[in-house]
Protein backbone atom coordinates (compact mmCIF):
# COMPACT_ATOMS: atom_id res chain seq x y z
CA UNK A 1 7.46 30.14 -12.48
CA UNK A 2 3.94 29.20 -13.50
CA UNK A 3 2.02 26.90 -10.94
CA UNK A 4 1.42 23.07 -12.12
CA UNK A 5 -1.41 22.57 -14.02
CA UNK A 6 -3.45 20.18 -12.96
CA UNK A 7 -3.91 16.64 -13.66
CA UNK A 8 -7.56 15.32 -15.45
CA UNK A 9 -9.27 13.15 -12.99
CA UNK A 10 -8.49 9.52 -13.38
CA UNK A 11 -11.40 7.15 -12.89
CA UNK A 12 -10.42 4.16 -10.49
CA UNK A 13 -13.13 1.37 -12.06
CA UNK A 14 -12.30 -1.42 -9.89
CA UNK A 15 -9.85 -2.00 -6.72
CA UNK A 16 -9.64 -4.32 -3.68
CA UNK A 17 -7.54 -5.52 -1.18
CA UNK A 18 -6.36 -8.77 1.09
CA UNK A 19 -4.46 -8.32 4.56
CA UNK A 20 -4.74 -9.15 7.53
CA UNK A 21 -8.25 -7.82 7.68
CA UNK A 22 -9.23 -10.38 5.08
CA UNK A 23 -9.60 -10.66 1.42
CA UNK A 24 -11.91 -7.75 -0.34
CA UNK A 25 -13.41 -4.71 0.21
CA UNK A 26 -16.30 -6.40 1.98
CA UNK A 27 -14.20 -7.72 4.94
CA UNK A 28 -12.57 -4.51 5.01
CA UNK A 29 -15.41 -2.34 5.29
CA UNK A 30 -16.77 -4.32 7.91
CA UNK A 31 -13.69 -3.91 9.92
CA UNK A 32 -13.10 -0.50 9.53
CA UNK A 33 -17.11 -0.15 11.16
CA UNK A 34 -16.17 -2.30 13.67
CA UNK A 35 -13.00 -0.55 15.07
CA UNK A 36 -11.48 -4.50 14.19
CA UNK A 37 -7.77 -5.13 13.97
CA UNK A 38 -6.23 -7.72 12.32
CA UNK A 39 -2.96 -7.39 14.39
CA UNK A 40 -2.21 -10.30 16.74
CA UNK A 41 0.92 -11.04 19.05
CA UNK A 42 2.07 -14.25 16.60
CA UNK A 43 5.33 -15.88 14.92
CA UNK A 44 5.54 -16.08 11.35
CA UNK A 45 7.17 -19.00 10.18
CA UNK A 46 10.80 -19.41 11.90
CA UNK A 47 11.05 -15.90 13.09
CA UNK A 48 9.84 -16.23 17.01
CA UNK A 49 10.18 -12.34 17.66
CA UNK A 50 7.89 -10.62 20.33
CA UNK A 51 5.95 -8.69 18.39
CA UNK A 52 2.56 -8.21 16.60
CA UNK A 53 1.90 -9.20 13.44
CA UNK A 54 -0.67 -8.77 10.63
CA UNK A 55 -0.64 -12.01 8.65
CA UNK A 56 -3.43 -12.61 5.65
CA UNK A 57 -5.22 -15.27 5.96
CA UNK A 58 -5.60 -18.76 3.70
CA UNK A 59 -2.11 -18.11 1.70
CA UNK A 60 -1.95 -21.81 2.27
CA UNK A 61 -4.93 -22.92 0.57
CA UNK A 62 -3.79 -25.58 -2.05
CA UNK A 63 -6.57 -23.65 -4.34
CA UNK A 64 -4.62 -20.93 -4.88
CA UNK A 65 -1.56 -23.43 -6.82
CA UNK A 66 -4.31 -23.97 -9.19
CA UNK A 67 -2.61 -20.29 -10.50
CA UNK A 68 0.81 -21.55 -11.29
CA UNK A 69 0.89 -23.88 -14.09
CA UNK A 70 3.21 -26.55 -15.04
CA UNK A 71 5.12 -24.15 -17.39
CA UNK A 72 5.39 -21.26 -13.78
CA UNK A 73 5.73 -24.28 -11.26
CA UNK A 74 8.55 -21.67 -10.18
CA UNK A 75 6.54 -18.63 -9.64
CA UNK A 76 4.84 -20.42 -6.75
CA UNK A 77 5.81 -18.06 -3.71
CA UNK A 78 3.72 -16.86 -0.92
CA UNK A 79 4.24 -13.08 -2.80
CA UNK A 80 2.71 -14.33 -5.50
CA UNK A 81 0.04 -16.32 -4.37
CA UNK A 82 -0.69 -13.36 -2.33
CA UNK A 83 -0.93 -11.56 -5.77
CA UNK A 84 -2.93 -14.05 -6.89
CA UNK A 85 -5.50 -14.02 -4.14
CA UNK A 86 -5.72 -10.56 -4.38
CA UNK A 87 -6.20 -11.11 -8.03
CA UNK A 88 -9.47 -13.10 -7.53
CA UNK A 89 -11.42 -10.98 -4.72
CA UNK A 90 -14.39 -9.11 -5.46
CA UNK A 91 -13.74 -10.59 -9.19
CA UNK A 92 -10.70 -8.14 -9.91
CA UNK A 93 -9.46 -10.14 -12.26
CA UNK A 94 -12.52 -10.34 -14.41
CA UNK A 95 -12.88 -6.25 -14.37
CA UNK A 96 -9.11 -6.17 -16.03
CA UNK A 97 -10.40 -8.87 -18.67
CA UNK A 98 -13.23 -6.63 -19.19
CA UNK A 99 -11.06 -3.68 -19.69
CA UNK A 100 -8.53 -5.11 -21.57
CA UNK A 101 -11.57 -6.23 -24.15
CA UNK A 102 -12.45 -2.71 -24.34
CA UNK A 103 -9.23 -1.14 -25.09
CA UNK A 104 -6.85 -4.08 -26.18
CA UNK A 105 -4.66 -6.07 -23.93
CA UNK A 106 -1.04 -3.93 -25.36
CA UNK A 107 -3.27 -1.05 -23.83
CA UNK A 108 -3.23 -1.95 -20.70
CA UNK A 109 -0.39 -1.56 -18.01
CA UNK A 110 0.89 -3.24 -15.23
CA UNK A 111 2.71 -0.96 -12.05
CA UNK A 112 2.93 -2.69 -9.10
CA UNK A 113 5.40 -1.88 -5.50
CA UNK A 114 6.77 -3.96 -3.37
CA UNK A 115 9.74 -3.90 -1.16
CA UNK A 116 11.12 -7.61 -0.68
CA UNK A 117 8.80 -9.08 -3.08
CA UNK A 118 9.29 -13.43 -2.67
CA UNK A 119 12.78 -13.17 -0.99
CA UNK A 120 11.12 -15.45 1.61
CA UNK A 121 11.73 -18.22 -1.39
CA UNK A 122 15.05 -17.94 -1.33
CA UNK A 123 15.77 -17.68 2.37
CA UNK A 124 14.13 -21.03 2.79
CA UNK A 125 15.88 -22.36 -0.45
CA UNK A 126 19.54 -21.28 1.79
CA UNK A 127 18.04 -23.76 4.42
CA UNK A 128 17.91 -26.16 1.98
CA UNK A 129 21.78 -26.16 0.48
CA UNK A 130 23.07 -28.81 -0.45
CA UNK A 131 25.28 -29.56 2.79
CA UNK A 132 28.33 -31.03 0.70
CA UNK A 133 28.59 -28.54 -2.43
CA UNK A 134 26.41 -25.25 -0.85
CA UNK A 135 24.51 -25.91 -3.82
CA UNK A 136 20.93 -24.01 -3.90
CA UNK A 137 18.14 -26.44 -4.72
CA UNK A 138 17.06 -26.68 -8.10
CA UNK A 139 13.40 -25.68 -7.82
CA UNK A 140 14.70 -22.15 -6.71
CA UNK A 141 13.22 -20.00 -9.42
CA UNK A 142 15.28 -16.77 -8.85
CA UNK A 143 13.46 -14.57 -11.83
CA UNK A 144 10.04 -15.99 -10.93
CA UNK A 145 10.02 -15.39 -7.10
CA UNK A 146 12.94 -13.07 -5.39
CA UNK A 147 12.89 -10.81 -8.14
CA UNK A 148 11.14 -7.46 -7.73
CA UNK A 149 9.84 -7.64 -10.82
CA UNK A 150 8.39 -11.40 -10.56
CA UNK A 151 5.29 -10.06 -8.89
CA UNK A 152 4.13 -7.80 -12.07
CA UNK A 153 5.28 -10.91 -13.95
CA UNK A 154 3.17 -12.83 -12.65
CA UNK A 155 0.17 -10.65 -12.61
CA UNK A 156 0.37 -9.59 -16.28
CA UNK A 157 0.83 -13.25 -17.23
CA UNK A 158 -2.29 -13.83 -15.36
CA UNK A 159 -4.61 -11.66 -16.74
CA UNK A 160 -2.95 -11.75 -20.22
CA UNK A 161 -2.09 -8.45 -20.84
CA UNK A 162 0.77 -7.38 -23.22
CA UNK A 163 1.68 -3.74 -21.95
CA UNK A 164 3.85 -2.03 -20.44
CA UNK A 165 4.83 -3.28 -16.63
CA UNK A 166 7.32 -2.30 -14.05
CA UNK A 167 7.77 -2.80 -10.34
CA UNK A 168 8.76 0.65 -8.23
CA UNK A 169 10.72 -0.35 -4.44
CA UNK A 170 10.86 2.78 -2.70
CA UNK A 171 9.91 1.34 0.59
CA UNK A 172 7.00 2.34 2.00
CA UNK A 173 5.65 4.81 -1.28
CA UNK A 174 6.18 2.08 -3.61
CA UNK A 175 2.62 1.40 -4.33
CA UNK A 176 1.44 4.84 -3.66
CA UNK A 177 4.40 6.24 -6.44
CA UNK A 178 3.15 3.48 -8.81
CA UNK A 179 -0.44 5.49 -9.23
CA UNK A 180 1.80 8.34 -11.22
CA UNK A 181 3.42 6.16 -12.97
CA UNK A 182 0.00 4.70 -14.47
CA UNK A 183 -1.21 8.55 -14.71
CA UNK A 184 1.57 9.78 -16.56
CA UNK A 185 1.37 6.85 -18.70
CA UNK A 186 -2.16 7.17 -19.74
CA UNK A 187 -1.58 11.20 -19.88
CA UNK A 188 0.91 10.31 -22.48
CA UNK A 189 -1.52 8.10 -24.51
CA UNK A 190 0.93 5.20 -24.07
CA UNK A 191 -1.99 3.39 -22.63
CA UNK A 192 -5.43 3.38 -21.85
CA UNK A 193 -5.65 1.56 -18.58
CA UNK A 194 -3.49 0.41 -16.09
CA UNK A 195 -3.35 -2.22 -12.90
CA UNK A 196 -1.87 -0.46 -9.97
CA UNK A 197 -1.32 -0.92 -6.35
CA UNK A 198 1.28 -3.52 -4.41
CA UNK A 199 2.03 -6.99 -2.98
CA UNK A 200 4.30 -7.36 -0.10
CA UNK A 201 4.29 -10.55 1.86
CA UNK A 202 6.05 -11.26 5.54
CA UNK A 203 9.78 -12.72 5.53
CA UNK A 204 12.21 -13.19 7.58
CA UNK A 205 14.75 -10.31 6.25
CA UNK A 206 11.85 -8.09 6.56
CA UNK A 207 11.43 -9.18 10.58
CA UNK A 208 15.17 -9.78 11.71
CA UNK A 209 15.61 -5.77 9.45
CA UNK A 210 13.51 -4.22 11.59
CA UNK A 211 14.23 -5.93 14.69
CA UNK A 212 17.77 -4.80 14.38
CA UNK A 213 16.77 -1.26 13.94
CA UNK A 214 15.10 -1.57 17.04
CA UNK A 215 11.70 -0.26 15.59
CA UNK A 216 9.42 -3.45 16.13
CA UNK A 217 7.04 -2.62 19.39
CA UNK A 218 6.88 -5.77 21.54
CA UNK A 219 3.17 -4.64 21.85
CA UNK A 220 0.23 -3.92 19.32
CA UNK A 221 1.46 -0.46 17.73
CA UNK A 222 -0.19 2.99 18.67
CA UNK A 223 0.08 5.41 16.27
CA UNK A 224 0.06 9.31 17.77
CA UNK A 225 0.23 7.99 21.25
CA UNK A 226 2.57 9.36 24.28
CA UNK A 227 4.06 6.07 24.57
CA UNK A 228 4.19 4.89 21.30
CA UNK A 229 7.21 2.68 20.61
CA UNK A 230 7.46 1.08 17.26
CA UNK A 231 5.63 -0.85 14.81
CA UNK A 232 3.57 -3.45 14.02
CA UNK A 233 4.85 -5.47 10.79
CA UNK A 234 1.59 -6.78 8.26
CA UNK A 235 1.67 -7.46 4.66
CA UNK A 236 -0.89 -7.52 1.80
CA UNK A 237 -1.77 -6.70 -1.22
CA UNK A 238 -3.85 -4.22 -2.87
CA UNK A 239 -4.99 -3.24 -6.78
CA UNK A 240 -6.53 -0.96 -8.58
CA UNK A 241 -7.59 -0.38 -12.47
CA UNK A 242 -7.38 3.18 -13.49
CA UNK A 243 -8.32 3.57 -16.80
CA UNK A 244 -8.69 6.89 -19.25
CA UNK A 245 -12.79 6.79 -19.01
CA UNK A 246 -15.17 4.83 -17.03
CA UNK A 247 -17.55 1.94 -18.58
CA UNK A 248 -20.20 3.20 -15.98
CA UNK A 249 -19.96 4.79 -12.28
CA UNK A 250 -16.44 4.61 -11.09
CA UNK A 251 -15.38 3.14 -7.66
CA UNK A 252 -13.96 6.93 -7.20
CA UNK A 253 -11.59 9.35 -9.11
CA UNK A 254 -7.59 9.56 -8.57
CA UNK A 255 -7.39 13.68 -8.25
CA UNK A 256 -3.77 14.38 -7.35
CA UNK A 257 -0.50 12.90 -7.03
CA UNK A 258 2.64 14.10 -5.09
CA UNK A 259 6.04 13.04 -4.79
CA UNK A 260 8.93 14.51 -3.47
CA UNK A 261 12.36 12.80 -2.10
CA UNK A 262 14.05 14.75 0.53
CA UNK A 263 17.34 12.25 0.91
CA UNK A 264 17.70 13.40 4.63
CA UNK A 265 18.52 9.67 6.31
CA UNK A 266 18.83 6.03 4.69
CA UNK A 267 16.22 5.15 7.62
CA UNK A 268 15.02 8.57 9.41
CA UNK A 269 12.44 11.26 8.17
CA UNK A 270 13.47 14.72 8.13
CA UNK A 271 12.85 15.61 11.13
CA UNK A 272 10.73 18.97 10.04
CA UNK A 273 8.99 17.13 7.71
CA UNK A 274 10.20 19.27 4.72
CA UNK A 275 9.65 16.05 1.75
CA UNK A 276 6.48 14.87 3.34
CA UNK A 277 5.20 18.68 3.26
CA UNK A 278 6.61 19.24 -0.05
CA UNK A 279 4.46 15.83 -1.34
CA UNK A 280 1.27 16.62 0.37
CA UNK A 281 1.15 20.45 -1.44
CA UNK A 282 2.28 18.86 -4.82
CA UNK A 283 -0.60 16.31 -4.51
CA UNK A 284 -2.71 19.30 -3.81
CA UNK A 285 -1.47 21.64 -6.49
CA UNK A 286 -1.91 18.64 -9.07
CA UNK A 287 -5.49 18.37 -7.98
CA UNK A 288 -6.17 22.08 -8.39
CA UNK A 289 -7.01 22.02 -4.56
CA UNK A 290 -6.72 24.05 -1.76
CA UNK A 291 -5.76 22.56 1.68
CA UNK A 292 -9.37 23.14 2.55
CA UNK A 293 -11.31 20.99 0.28
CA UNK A 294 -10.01 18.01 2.22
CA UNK A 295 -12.16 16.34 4.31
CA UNK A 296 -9.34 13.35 5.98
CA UNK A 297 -6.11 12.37 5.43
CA UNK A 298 -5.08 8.80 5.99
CA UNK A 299 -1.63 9.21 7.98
CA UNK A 300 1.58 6.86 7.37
CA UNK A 301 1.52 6.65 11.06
CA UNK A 302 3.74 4.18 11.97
CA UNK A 303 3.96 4.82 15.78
CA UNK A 304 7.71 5.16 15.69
CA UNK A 305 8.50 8.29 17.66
CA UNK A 306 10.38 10.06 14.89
CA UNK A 307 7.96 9.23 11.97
CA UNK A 308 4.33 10.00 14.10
CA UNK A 309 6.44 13.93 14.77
CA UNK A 310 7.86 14.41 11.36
CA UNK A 311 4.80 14.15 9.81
CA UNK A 312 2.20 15.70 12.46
CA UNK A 313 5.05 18.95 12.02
CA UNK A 314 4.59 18.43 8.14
CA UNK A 315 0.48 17.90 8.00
CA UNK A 316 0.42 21.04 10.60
CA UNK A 317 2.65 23.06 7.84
CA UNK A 318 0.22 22.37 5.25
CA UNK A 319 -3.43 21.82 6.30
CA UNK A 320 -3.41 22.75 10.04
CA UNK A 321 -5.64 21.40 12.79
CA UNK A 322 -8.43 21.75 10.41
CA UNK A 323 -8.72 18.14 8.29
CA UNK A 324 -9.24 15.13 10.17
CA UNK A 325 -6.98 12.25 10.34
CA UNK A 326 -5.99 8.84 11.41
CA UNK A 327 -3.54 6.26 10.80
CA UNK A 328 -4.90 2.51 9.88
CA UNK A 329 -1.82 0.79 10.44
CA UNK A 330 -3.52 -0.53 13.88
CA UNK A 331 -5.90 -2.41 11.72
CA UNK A 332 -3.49 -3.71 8.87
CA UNK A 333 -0.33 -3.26 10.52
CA UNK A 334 2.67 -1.89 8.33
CA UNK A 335 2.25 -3.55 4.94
CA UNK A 336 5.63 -1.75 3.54
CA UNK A 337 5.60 -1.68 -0.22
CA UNK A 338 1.96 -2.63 -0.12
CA UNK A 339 0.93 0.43 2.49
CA UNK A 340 0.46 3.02 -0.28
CA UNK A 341 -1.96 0.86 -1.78
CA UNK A 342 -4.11 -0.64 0.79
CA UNK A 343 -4.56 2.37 2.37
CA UNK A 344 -5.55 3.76 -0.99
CA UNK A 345 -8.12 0.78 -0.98
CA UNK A 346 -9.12 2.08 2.38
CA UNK A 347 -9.68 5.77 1.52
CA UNK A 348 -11.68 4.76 -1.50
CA UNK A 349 -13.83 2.56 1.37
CA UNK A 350 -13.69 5.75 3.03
CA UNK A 351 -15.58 8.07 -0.04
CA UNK A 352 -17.87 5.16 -0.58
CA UNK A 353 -19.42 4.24 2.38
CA UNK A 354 -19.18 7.93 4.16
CA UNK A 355 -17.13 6.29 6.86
CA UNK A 356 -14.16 8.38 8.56
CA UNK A 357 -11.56 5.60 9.57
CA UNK A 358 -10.84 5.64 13.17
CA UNK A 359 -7.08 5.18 14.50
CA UNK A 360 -6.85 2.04 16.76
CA UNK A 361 -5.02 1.01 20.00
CA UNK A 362 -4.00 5.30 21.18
CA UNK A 363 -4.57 5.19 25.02
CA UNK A 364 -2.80 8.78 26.03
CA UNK A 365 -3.06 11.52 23.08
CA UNK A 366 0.96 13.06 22.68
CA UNK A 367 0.50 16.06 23.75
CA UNK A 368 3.70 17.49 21.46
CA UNK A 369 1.53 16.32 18.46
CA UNK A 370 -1.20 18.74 16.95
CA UNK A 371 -2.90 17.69 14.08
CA UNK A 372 -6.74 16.46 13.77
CA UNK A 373 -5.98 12.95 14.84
CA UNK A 374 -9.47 10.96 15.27
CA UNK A 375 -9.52 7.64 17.23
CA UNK A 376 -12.77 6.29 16.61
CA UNK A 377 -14.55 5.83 13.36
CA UNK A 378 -17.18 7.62 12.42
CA UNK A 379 -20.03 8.62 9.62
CA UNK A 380 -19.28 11.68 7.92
CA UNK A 381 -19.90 13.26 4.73
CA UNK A 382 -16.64 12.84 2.85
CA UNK A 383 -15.93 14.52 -0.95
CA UNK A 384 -12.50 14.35 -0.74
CA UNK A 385 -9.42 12.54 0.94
CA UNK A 386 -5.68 12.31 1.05
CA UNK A 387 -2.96 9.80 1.49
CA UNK A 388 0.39 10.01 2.63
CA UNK A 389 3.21 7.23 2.10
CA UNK A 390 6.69 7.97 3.15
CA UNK A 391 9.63 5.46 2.32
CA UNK A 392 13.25 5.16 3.64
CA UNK A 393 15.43 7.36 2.13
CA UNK A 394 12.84 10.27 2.08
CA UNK A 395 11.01 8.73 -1.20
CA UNK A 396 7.64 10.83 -0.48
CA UNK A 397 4.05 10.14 -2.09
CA UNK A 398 0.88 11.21 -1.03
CA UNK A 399 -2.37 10.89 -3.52
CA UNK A 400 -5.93 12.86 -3.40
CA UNK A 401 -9.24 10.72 -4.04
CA UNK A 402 -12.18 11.78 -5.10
CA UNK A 403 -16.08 10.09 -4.73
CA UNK A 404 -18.26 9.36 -7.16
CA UNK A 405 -21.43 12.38 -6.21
């Protein structure tokens, strides 16, 4: 069988990012410098667990209702108005307008992951049942806020684009997945350009899940460490425009993409790795890479015992002890559907300021874990970088950035 042939480069024109870190690439970069996480040992809302949490900031602000109209009173959620906020840092919203001038707003598509998207809505709406009847109340907008799709809903009807949208939920590679769907897309000529990345806010099915799986640490998470016991749970949101050529110099360049889906456990990696392997060299065949030109690899690393050793025995298989690599889920906590693209937001922080993210919070290195794993950030002279996202279910995604030279 012939080998793949590999993908044209994708310029990513605009991107940014809110968490816990803050909202935009400027609070982010900052961060990242400063070795700053934005996990903190909190409740959210009703759900007093002992945990850590990364919670974005100022989803409260009454400003951000300005976004829902009279006619999408309904679509008000804290999903969406953590879409929305997203929406209007570093002025992403004005770069889409931009590009949907150039090449038409039917041109221009929306893909978006998430994995409980405004379910928080409805849990509160339960609360509120009518305590004769069990009837829901009436401002419950089902479509506009639970729904998966509501968040792309709600972020084409913002910007005021016409083409083609869809929301992926494959766990934790949702917004990672969602850049192939966008490159295929374009590849196709269905499109020019195409919003990308994920929302995925904090609820209490998302808490009392993960709890009950018994994979919440009762401490700040520590990706790659002896002692590691769980995670830390975060949300936010991140977007990107990728569109067929750049109006100028390019935030970066989308290289590769990966994806593989190994089906070994509803909620357990395999434990060799074998689907995140398999979607690290298909992100490096569609790239027309070898393992080598790699200079990092952001990590899923999410300091559960069986995920940190599934993947170290996967990124060993492929690249060796060779390529650096850290896990920034100590700064951002696990953002779920959202992870793939923050931490795509990250990497492309990564290629443009020359800054190799460190990994947060390890006090005792495993010592039955062997890849490149770097604790403190650092300059260095990066070309190229990877990303891995890894789902439930063994959905796998991992994507290869490029800088701008």
């Amino acid at each position: 069988m012939n080998p793949p042939t590999p993908m044209s480069p994708l310029a990513i024109t605009a991107h940014t990012l809110v968490t816990a870190l803050g909202h935009g690439l400027a609070d982010h970069a900052q961060a990242l410098r400063d070795g700053r996480s934005g996990l903190k040992p909190q409740v959210f809302e009703t759900a007093p667990l002992d945990t850590w949490l990364g919670v974005a900031p100022d989803l409260d602000d009454a400003a951000l209702g300005s976004a829902f109209s009279r006619g999408q009173s309904g679509a008000d959620c804290r999903n969406n108005r953590l879409a929305e906020a997203t929406l209007r840092a570093d002025g992403f919203a004005e770069r889409v307008r931009a590009a949907a001038g150039r090449w038409g707003a039917h041109r221009v598509g929306v893909f978006l992951g998430t994995s409980t998207s405004g379910i928080l809505a409805s849990e509160i709406a339960y609360r509120q049942r009518d305590a004769a009847s069990g009837a829901l109340p009436a401002g419950l907008d089902y479509a506009a806020t639970h729904n998966t799709y509501s968040v792309a809903r709600h972020v084409r009807q913002s910007l005021g684009l016409t083409g083609p949208a869809a929301v992926v939920s494959t766990a934790c590679s949702s917004s990672a997945k969602v850049y192939g769907n966008a490159a295929r897309m374009i590849a196709a000529g269905v499109i020019d350009a195409a919003v990308v990345g994920g929302v995925d806010s904090l609820c209490m099915t998302t808490l009392y899940g993960f709890k009950s799986l018994e994979l919440l640490s009762p401490e700040v998470c520590r990706p790659y460490d002896a002692g590691r016991n769980g995670l830390s749970l975060g949300e936010g949101g991140a977007l990107a425009l990728l569109e067929r050529e750049p109006d100028g110099p390019p935030a970066g360049w989308l290289l590769g993409i990966g994806e593989s889906s190994d089906g070994h456990h509803m909620s357990s990696p395999h434990p060799e790795g074998a689907g995140a392997a398999a979607a690290m060299r298909a992100a490096l065949a569609s790239a027309g890479l070898g393992a080598g030109a790699v200079d990092y690899l952001n990590l899923h690393g999410t300091a559960t015992p069986g995920n940190d050793a599934a993947e170290d025995r996967a990124v060993m298989s492929v690249f060796g002890a060779r390529v650096r690599c850290s896990s920034t889920k100590g700064h951002t906590g696990h953002t779920l559907g959202a992870a793939g693209g923050v931490e795509a937001s990250l990497c492309l922080l990564a290629l443009r300021d020359g800054w190799l993210p460190g990994g947060l919070h390890r006090r005792e290195p495993d010592p039955a874990l062997h890849a490149h794993y770097v604790d403190s950030g650092q300059p260095a002279a990066l070309r190229v970088v990877a990303s891995n996202s890894f789902g439930f279910g063994g959905s796998n995604a991992c994507l290869v950035f490029g800088g701008v030279a």
